[in-house]
PDB file of N, CA and C in Angstrom:
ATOM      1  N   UNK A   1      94.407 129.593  71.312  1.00  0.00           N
ATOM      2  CA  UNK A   1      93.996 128.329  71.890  1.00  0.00           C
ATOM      3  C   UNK A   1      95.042 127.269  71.558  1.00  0.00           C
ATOM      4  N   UNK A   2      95.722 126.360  72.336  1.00  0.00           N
ATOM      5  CA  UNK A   2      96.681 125.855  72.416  1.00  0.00           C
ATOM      6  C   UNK A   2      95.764 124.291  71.896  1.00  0.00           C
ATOM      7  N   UNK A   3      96.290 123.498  71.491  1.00  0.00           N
ATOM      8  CA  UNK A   3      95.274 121.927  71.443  1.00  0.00           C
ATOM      9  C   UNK A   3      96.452 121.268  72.311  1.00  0.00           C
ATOM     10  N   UNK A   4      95.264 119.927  72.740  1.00  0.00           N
ATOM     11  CA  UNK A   4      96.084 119.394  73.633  1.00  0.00           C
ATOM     12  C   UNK A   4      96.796 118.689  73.267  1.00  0.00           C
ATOM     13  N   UNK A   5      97.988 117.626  73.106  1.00  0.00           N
ATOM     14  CA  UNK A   5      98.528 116.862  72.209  1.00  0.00           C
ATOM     15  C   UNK A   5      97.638 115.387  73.236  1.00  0.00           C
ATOM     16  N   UNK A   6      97.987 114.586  71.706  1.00  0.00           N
ATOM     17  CA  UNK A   6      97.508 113.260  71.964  1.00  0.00           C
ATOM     18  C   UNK A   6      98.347 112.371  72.647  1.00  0.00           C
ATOM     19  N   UNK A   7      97.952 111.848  73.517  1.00  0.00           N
ATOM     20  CA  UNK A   7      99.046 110.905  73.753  1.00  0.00           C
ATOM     21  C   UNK A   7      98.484 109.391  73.643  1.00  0.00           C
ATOM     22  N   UNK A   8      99.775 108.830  73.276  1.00  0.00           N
ATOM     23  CA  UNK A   8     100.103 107.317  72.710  1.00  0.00           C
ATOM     24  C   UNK A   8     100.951 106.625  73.460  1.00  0.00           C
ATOM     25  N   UNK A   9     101.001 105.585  72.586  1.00  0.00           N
ATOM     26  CA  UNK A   9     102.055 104.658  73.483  1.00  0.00           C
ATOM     27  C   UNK A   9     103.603 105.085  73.128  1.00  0.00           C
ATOM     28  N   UNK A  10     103.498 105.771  71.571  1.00  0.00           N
ATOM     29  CA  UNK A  10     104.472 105.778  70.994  1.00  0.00           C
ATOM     30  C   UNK A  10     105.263 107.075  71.786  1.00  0.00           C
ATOM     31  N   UNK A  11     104.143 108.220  71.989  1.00  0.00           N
ATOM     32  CA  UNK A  11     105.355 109.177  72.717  1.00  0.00           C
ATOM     33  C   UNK A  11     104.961 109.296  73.989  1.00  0.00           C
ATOM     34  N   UNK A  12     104.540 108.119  74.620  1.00  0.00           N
ATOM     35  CA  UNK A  12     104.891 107.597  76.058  1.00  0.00           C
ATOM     36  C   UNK A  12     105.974 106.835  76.004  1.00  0.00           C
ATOM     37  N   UNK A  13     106.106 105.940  75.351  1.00  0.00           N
ATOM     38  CA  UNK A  13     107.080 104.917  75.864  1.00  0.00           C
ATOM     39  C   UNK A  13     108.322 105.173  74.370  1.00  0.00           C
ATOM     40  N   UNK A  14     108.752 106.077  74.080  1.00  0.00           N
ATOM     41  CA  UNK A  14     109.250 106.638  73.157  1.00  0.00           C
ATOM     42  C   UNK A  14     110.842 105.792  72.673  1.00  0.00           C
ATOM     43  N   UNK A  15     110.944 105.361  72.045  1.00  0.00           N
ATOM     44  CA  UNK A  15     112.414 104.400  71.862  1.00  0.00           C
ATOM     45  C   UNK A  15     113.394 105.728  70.990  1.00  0.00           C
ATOM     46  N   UNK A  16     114.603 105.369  71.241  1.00  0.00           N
ATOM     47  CA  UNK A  16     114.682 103.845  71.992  1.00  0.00           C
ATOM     48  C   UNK A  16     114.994 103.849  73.116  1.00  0.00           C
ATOM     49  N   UNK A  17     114.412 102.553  73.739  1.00  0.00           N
ATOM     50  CA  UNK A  17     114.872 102.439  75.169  1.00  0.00           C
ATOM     51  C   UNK A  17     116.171 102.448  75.597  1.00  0.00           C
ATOM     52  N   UNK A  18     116.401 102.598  76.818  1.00  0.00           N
ATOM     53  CA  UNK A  18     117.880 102.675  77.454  1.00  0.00           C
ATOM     54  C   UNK A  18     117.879 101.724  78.536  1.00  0.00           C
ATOM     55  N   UNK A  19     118.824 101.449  78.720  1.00  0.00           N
ATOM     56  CA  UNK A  19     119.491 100.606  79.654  1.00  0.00           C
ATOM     57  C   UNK A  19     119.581 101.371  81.108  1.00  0.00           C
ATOM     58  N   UNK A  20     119.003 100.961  82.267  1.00  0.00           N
ATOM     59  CA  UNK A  20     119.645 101.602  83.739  1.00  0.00           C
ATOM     60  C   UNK A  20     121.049 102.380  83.430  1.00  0.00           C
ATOM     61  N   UNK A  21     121.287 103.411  83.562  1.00  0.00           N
ATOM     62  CA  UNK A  21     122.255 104.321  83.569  1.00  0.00           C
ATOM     63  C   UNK A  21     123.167 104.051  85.000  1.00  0.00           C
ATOM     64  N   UNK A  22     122.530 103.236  85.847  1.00  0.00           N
ATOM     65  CA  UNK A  22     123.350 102.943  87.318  1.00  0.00           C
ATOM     66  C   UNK A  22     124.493 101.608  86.729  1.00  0.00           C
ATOM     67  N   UNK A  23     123.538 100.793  85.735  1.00  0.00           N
ATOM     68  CA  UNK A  23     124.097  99.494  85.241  1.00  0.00           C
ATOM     69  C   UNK A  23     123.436  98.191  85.521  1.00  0.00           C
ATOM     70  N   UNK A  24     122.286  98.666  86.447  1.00  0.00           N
ATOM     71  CA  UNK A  24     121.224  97.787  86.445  1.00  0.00           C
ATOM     72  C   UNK A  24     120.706  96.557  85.470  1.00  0.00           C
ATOM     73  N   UNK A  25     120.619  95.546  85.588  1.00  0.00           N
ATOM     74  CA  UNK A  25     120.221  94.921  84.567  1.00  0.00           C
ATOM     75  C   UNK A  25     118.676  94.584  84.854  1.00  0.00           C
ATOM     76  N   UNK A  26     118.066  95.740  85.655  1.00  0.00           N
ATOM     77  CA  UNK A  26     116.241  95.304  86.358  1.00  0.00           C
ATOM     78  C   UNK A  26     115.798  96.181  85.357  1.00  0.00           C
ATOM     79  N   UNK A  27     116.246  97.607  84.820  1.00  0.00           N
ATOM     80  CA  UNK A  27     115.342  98.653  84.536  1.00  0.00           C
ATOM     81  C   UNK A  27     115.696  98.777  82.917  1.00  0.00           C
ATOM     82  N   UNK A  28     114.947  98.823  82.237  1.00  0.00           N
ATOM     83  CA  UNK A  28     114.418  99.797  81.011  1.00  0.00           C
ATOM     84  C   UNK A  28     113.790 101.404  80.900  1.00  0.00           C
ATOM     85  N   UNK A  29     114.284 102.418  80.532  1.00  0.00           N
ATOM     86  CA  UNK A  29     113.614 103.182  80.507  1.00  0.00           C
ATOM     87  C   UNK A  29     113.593 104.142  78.923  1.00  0.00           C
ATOM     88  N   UNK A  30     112.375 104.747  78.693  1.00  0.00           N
ATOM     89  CA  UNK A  30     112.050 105.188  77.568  1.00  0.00           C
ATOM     90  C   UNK A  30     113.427 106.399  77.246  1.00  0.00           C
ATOM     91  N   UNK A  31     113.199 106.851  76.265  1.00  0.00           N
ATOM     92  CA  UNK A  31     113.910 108.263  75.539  1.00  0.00           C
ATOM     93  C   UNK A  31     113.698 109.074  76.324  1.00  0.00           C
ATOM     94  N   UNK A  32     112.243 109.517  76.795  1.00  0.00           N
ATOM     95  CA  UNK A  32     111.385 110.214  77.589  1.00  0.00           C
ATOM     96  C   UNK A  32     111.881 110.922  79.441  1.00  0.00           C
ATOM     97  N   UNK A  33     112.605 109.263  79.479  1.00  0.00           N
ATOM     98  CA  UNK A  33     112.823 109.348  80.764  1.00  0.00           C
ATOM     99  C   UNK A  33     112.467 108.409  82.151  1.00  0.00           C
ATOM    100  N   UNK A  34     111.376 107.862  81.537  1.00  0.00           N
ATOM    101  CA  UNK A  34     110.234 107.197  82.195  1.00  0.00           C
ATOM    102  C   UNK A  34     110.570 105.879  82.238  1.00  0.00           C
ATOM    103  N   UNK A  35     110.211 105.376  83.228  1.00  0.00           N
ATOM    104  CA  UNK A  35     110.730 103.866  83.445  1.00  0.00           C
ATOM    105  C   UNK A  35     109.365 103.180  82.107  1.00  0.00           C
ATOM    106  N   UNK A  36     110.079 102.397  81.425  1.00  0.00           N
ATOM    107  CA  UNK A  36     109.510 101.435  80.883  1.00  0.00           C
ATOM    108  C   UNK A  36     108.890 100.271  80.918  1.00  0.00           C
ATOM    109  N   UNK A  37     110.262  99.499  81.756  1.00  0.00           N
ATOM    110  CA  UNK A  37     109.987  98.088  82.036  1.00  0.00           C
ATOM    111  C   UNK A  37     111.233  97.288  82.966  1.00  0.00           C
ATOM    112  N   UNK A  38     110.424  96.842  83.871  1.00  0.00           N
ATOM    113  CA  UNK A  38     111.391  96.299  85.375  1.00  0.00           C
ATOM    114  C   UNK A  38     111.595  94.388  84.812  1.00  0.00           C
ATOM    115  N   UNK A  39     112.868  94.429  84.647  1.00  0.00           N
ATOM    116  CA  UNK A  39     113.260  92.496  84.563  1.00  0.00           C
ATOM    117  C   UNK A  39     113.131  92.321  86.408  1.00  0.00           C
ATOM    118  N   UNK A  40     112.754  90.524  85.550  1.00  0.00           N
ATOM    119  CA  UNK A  40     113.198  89.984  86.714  1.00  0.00           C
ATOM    120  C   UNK A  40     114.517  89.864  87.125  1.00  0.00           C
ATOM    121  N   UNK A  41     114.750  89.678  88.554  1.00  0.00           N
ATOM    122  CA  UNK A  41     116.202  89.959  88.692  1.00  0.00           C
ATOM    123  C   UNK A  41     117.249  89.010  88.177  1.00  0.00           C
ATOM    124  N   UNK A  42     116.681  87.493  88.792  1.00  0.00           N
ATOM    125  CA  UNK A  42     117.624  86.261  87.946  1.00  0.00           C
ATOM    126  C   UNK A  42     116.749  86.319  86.741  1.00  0.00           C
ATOM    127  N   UNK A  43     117.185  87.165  85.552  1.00  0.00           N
ATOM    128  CA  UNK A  43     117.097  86.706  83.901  1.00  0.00           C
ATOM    129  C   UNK A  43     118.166  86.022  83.537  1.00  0.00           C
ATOM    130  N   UNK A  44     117.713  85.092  82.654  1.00  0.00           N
ATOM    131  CA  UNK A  44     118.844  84.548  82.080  1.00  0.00           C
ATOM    132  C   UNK A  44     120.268  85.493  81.764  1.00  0.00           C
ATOM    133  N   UNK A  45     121.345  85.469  81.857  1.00  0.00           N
ATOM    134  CA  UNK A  45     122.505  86.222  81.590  1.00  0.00           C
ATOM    135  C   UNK A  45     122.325  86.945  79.556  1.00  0.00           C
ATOM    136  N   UNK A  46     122.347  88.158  79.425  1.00  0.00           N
ATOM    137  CA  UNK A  46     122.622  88.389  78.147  1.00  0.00           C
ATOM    138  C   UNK A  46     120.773  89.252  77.406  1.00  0.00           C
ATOM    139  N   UNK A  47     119.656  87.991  78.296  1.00  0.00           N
ATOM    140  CA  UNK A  47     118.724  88.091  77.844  1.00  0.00           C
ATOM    141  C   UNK A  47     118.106  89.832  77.834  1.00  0.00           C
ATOM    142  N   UNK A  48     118.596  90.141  78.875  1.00  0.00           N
ATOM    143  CA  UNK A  48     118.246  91.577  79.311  1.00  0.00           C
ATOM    144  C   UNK A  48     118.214  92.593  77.817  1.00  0.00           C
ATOM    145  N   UNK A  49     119.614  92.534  77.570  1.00  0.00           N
ATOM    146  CA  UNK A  49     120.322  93.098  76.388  1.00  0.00           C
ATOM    147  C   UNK A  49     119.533  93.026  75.106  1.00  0.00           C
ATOM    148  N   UNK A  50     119.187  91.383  75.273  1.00  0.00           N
ATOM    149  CA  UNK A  50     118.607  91.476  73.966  1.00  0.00           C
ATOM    150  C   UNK A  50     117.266  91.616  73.629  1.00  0.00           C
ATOM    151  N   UNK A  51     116.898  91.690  74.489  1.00  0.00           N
ATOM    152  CA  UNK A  51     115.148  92.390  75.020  1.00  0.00           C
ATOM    153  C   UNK A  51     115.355  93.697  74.321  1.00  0.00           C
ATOM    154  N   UNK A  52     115.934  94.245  75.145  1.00  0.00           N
ATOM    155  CA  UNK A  52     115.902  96.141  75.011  1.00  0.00           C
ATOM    156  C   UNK A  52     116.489  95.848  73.604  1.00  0.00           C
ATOM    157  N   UNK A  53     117.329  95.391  73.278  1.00  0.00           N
ATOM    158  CA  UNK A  53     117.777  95.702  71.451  1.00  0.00           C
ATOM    159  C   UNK A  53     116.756  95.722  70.837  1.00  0.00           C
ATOM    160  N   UNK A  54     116.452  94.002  70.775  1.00  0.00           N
ATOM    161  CA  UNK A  54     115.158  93.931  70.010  1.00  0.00           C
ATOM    162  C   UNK A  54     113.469  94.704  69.772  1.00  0.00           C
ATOM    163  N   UNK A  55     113.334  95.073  70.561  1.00  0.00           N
ATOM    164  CA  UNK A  55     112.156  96.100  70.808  1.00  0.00           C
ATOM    165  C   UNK A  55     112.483  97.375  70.350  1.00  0.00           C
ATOM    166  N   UNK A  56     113.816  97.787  70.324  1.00  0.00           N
ATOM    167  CA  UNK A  56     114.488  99.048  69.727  1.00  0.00           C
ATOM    168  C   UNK A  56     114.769  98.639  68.143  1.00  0.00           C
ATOM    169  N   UNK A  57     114.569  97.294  68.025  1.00  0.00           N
ATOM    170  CA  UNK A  57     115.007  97.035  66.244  1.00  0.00           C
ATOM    171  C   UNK A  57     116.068  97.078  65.840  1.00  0.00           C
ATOM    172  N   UNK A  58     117.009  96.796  66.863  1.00  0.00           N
ATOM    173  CA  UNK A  58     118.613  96.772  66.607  1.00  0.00           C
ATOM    174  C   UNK A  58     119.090  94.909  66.746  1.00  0.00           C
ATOM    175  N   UNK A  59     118.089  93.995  66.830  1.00  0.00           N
ATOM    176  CA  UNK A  59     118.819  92.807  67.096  1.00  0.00           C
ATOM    177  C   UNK A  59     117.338  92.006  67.010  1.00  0.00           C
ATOM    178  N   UNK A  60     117.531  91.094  66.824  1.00  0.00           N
ATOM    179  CA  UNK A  60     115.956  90.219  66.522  1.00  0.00           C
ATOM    180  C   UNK A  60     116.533  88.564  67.654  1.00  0.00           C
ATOM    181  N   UNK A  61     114.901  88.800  68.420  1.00  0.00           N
ATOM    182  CA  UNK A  61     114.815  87.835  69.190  1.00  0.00           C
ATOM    183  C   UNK A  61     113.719  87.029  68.771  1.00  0.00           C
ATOM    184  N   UNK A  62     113.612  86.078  68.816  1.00  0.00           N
ATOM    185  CA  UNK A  62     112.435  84.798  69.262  1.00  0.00           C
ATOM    186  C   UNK A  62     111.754  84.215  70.193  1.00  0.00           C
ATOM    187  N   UNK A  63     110.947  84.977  70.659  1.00  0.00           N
ATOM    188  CA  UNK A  63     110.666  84.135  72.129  1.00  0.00           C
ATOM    189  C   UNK A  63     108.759  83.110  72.087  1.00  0.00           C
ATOM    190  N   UNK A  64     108.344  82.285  70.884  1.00  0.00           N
ATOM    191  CA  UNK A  64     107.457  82.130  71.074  1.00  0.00           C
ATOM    192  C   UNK A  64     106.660  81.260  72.101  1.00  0.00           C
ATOM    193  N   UNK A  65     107.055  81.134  72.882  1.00  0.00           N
ATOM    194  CA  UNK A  65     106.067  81.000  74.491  1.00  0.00           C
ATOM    195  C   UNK A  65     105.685  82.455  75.149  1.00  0.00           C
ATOM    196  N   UNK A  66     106.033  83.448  74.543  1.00  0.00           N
ATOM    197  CA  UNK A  66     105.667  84.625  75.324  1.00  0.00           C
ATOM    198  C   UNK A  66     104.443  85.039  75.653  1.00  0.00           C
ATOM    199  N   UNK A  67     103.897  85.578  76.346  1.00  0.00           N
ATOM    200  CA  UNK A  67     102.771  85.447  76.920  1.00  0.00           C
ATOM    201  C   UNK A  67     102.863  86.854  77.965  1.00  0.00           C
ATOM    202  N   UNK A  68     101.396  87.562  77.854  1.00  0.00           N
ATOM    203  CA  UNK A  68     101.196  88.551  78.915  1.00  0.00           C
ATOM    204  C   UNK A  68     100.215  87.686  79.324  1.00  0.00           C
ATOM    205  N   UNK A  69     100.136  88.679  80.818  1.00  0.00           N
ATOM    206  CA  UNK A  69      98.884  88.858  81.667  1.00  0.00           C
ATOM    207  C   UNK A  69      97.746  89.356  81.221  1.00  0.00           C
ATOM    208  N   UNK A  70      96.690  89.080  81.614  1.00  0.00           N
ATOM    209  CA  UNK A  70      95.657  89.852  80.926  1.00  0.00           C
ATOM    210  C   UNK A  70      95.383  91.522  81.018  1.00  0.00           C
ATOM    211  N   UNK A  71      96.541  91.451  82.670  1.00  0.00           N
ATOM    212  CA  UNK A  71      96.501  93.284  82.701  1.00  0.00           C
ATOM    213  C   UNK A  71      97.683  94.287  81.601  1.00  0.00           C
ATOM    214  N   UNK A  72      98.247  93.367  80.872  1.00  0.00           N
ATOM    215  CA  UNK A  72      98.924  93.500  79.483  1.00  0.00           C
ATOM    216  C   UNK A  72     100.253  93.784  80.546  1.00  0.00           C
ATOM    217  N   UNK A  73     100.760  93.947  81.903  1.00  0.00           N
ATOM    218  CA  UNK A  73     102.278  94.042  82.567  1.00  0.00           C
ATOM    219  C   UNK A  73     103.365  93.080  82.549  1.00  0.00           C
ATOM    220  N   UNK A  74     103.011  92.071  83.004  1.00  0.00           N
ATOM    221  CA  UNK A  74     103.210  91.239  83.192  1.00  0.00           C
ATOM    222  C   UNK A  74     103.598  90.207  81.683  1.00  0.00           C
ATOM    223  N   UNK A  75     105.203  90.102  81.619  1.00  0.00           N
ATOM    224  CA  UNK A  75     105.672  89.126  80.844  1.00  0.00           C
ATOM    225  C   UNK A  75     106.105  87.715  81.255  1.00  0.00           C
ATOM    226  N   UNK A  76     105.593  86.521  80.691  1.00  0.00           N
ATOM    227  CA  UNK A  76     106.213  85.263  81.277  1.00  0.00           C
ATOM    228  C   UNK A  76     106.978  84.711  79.694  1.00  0.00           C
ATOM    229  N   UNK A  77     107.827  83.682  79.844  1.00  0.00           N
ATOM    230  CA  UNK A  77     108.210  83.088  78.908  1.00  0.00           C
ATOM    231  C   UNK A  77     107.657  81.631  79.043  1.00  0.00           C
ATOM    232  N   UNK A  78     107.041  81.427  78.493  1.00  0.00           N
ATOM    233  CA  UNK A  78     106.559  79.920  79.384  1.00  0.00           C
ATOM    234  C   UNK A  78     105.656  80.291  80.709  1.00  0.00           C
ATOM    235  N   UNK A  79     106.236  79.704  81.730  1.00  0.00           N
ATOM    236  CA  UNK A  79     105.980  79.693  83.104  1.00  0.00           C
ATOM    237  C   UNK A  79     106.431  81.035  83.902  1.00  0.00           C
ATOM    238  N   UNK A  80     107.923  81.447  83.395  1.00  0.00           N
ATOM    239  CA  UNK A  80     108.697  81.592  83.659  1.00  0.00           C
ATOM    240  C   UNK A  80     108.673  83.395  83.730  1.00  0.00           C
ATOM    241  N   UNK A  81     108.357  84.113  84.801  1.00  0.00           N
ATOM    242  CA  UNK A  81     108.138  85.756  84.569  1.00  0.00           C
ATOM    243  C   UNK A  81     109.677  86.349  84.560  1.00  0.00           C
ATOM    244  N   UNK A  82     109.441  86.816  83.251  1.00  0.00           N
ATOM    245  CA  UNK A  82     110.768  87.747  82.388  1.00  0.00           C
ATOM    246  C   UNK A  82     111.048  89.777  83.193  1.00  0.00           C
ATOM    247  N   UNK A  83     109.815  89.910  82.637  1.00  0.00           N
ATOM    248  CA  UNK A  83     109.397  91.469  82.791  1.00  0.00           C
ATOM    249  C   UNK A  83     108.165  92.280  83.151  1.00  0.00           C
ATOM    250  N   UNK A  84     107.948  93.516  83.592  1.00  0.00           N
ATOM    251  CA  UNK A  84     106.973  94.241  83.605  1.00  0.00           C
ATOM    252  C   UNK A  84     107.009  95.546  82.939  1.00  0.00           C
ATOM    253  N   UNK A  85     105.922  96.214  82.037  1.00  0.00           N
ATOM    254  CA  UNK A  85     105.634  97.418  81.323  1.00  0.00           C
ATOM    255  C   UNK A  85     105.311  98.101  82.476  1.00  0.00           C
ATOM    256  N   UNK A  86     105.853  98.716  82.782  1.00  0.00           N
ATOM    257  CA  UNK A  86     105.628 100.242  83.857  1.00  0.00           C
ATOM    258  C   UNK A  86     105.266 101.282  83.070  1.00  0.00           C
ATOM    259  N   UNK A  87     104.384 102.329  83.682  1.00  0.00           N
ATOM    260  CA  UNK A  87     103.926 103.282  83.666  1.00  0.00           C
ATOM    261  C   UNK A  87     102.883 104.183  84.032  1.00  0.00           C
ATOM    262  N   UNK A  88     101.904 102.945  84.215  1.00  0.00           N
ATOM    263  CA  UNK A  88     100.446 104.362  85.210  1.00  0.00           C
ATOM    264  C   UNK A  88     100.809 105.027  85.745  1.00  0.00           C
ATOM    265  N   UNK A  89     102.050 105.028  86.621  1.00  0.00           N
ATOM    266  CA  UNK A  89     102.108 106.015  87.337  1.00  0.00           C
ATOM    267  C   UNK A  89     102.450 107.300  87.032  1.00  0.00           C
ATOM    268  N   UNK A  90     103.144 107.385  85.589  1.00  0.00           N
ATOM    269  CA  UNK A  90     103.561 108.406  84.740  1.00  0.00           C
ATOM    270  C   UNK A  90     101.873 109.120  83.945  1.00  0.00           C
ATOM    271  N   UNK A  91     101.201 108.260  83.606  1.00  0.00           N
ATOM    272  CA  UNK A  91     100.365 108.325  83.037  1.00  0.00           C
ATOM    273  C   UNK A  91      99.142 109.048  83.747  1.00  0.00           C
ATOM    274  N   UNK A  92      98.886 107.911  84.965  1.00  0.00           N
ATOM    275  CA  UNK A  92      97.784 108.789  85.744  1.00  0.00           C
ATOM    276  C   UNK A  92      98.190 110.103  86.625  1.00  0.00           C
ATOM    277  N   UNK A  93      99.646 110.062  87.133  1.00  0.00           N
ATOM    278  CA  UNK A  93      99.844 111.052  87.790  1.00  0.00           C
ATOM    279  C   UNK A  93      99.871 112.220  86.864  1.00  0.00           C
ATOM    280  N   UNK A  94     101.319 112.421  86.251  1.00  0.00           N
ATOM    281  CA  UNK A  94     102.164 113.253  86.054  1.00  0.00           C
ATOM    282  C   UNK A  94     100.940 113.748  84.704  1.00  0.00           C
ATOM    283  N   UNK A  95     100.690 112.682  84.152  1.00  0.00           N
ATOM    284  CA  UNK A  95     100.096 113.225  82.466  1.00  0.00           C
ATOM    285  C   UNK A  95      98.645 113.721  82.994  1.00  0.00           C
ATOM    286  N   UNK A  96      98.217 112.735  84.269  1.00  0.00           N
ATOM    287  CA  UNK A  96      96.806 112.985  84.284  1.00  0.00           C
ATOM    288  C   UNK A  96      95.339 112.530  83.801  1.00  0.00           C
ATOM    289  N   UNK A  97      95.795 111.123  83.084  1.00  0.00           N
ATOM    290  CA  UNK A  97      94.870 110.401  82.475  1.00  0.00           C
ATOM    291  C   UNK A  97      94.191 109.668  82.935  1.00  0.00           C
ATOM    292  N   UNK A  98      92.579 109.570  82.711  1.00  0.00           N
ATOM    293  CA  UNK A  98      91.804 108.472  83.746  1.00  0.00           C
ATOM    294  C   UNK A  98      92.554 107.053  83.372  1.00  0.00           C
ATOM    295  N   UNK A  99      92.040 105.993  84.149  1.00  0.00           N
ATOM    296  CA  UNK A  99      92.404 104.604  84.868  1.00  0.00           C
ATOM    297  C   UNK A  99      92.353 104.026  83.159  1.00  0.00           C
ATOM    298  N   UNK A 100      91.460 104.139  82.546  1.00  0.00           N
ATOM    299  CA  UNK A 100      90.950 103.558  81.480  1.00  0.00           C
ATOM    300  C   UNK A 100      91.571 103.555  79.597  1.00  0.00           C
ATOM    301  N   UNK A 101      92.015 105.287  79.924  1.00  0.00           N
ATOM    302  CA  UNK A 101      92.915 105.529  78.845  1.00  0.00           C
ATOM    303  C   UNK A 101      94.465 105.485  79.097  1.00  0.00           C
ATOM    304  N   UNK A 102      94.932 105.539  80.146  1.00  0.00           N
ATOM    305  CA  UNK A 102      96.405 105.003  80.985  1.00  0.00           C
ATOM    306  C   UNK A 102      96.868 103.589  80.329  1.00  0.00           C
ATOM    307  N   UNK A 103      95.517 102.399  81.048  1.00  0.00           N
ATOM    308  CA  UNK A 103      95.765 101.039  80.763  1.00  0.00           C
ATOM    309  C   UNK A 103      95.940 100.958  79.320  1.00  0.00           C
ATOM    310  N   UNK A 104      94.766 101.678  78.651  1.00  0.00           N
ATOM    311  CA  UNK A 104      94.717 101.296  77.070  1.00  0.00           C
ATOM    312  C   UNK A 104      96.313 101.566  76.336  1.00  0.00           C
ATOM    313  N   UNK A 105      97.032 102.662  76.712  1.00  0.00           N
ATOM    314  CA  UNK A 105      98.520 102.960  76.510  1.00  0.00           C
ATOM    315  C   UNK A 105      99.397 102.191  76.508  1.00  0.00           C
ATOM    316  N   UNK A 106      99.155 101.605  77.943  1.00  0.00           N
ATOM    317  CA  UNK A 106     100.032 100.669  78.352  1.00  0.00           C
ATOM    318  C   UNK A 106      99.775  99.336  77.611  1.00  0.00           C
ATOM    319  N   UNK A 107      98.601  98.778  77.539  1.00  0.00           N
ATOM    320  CA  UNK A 107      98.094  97.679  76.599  1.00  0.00           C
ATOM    321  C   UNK A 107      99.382  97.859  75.234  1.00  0.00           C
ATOM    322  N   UNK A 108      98.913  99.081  74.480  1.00  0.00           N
ATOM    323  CA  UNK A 108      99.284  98.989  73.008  1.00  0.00           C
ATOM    324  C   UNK A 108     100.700  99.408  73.047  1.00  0.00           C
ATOM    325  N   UNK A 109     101.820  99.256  73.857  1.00  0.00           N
ATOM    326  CA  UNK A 109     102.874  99.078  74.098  1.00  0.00           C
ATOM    327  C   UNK A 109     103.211  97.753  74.087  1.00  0.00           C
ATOM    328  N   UNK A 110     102.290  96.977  75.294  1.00  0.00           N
ATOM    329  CA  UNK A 110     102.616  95.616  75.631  1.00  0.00           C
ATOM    330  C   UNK A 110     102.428  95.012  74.062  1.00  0.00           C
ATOM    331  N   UNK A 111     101.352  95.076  73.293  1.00  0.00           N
ATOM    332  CA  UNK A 111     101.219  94.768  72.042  1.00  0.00           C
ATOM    333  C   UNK A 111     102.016  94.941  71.362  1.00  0.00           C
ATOM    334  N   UNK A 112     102.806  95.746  71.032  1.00  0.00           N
ATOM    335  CA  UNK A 112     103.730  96.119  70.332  1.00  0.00           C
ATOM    336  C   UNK A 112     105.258  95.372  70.972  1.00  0.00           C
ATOM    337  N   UNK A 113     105.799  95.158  72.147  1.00  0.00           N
ATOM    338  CA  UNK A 113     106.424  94.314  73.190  1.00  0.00           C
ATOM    339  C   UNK A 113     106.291  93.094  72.016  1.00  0.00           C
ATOM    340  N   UNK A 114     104.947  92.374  72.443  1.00  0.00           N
ATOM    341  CA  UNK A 114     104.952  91.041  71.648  1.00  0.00           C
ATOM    342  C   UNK A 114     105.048  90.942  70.102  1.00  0.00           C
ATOM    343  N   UNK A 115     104.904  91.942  69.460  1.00  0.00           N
ATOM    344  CA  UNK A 115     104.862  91.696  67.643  1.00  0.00           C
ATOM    345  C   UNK A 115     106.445  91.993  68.032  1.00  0.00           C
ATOM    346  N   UNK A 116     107.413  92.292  68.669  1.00  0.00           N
ATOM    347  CA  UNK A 116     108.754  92.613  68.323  1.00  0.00           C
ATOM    348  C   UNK A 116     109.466  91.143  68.627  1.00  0.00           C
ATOM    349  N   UNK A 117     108.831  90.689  69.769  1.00  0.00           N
ATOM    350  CA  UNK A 117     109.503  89.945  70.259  1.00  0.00           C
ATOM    351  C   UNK A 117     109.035  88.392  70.089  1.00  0.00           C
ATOM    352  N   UNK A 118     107.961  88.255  69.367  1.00  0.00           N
ATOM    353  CA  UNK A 118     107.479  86.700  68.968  1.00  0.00           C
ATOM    354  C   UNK A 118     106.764  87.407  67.398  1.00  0.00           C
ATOM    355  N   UNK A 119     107.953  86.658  66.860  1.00  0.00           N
ATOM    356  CA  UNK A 119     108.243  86.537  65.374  1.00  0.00           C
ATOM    357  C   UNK A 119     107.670  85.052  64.512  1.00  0.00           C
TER     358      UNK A 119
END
């Protein structure tokens, strides 16, 4: 009998993240493979970089206006929308998880997003 493994946020969204391999400065994606997280397209110049560092624990940012959505995707700085946590679609498709334990994943990522990034 095989057990099933658990899944988390941690080996869903598995760091460290990578940078678009095209050179993109829109996409984040996990160790895994899996898209992580889509910038907005006009980000500030540099900010991109130091997003993905910081969340990887290679560079420390400050951003305290940060702020999610209540559907935990959605990043603003202020007013101002930065990024999105991608993944249901990895989650409900490919992994197979109902609507409910997907979001909760994605939540405790986004959570983890903000303790890295508002210090």
């Amino acid at each position: 009998m095989t057990r099933k493994k658990h899944i988390t946020w941690e080996n869903t969204y598995k760091l460290p993240l990578k940078k678009d391999p095209i050179g993109y400065e829109s996409y984040a994606w996990s160790s895994c493979g899996g898209m992580a997280l889509t910038f907005h397209m006009d980000i500030e110049k540099g900010l991109y970089d130091k997003i993905i560092n910081t969340i990887n624990g290679k560079d420390e940012i400050n951003m305290p206006n940060l702020m999610y959505d209540d559907k935990g995707a959605d990043f603003f700085d202020g007013d101002k929308y930065i990024f999105c946590v991608r993944g249901l679609g990895n989650l409900m498709g490919r992994k197979k998880l109902n609507q409910k334990d997907a979001h909760a994943i994605q939540d405790g990522f986004a959570e983890f997003i903000k303790s890295r990034l508002c210090r």
